[in-house]
Protein backbone atom coordinates (compact mmCIF):
# COMPACT_ATOMS: atom_id res chain seq x y z
CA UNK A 1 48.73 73.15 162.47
CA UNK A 2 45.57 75.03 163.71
CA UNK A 3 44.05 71.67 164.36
CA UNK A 4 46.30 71.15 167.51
CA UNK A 5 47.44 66.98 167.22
CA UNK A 6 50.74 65.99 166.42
CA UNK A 7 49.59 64.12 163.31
CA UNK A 8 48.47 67.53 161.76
CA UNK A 9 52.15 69.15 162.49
CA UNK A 10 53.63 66.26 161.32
CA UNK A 11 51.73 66.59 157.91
CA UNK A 12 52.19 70.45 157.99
CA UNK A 13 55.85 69.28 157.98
CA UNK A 14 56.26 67.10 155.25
CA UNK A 15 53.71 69.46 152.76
CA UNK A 16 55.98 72.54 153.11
CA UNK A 17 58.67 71.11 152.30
CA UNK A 18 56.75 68.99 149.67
CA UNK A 19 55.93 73.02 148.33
CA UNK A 20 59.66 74.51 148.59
CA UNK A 21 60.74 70.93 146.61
CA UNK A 22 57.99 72.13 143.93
CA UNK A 23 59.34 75.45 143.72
CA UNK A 24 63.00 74.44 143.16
CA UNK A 25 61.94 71.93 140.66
CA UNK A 26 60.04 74.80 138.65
CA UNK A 27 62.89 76.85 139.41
CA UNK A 28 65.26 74.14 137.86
CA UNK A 29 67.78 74.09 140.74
CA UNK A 30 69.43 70.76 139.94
CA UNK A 31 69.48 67.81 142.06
CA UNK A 32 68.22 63.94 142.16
CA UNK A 33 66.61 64.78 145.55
CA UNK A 34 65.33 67.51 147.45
CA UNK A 35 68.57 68.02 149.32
CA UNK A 36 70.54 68.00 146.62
CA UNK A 37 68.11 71.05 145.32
CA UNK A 38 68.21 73.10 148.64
CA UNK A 39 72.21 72.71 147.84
CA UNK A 40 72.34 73.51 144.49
CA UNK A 41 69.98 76.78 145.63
CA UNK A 42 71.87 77.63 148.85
CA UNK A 43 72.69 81.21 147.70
CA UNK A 44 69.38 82.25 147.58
CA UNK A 45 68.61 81.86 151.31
CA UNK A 46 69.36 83.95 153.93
CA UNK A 47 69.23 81.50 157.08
CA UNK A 48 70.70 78.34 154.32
CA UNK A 49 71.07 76.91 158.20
CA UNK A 50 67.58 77.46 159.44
CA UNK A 51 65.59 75.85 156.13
CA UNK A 52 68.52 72.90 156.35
CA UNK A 53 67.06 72.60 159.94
CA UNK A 54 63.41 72.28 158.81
CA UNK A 55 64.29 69.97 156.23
CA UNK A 56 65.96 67.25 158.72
CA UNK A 57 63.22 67.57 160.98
CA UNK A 58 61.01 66.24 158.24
CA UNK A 59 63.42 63.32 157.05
CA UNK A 60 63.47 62.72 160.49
CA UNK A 61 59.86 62.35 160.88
CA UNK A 62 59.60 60.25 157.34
CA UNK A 63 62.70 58.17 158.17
CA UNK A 64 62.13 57.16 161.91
CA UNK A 65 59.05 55.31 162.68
CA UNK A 66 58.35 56.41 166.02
CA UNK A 67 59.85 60.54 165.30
CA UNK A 68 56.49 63.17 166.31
CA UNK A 69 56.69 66.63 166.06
CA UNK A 70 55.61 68.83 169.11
CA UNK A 71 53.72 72.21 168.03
CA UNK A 72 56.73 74.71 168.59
CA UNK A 73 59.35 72.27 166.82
CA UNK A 74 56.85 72.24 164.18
CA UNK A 75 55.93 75.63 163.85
CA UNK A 76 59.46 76.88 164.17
CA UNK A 77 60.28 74.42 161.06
CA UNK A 78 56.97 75.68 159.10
CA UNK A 79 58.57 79.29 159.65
CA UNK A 80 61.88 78.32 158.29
CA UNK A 81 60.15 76.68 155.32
CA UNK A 82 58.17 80.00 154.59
CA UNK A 83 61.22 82.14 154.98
CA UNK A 84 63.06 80.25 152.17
CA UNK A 85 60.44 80.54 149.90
CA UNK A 86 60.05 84.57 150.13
CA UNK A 87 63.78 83.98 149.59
CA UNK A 88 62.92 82.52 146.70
CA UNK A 89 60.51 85.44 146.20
CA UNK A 90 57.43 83.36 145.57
CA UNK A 91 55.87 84.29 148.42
């Protein structure tokens, strides 16, 4: 993110919620796919809403070719990613 180019939020993106997906697997919230893990987990989170946010604006960027991420949308998704894992109390 520090770095400034859309290419760096859009991988700052895609590793957090890489990380929360890690957690939830170590966790064993059940699920075939990430989604179905922030599901199976939504009682843990207090803004379920906000990390469900994050996590469609990185399927957007890995599902549509031409999707960027500006620096706020990014950061404001990056926020909502760390707020579900001190939810989760590993942070």
């Amino acid at each position: 993110m520090g770095l400034g180019r859309p290419s760096n939020f859009r991988q700052a993106v895609l590793e957090a919620d890489k990380l929360l997906d890690f957690v939830l697997r170590k966790m064993n919230y059940e699920g075939e796919t990430i989604a179905d893990r922030i599901r199976s987990s939504k009682d843990c989170y207090k803004d379920y809403q906000g990390l469900w946010d994050a996590h469609k604006v990185r399927n957007r960027l890995v599902h549509e070719s031409q999707s960027e991420v500006m620096h706020h949308s990014a950061k404001e998704a990056i926020e909502k990613f760390e707020k579900a894992l001190r939810d989760l109390r590993v942070l």
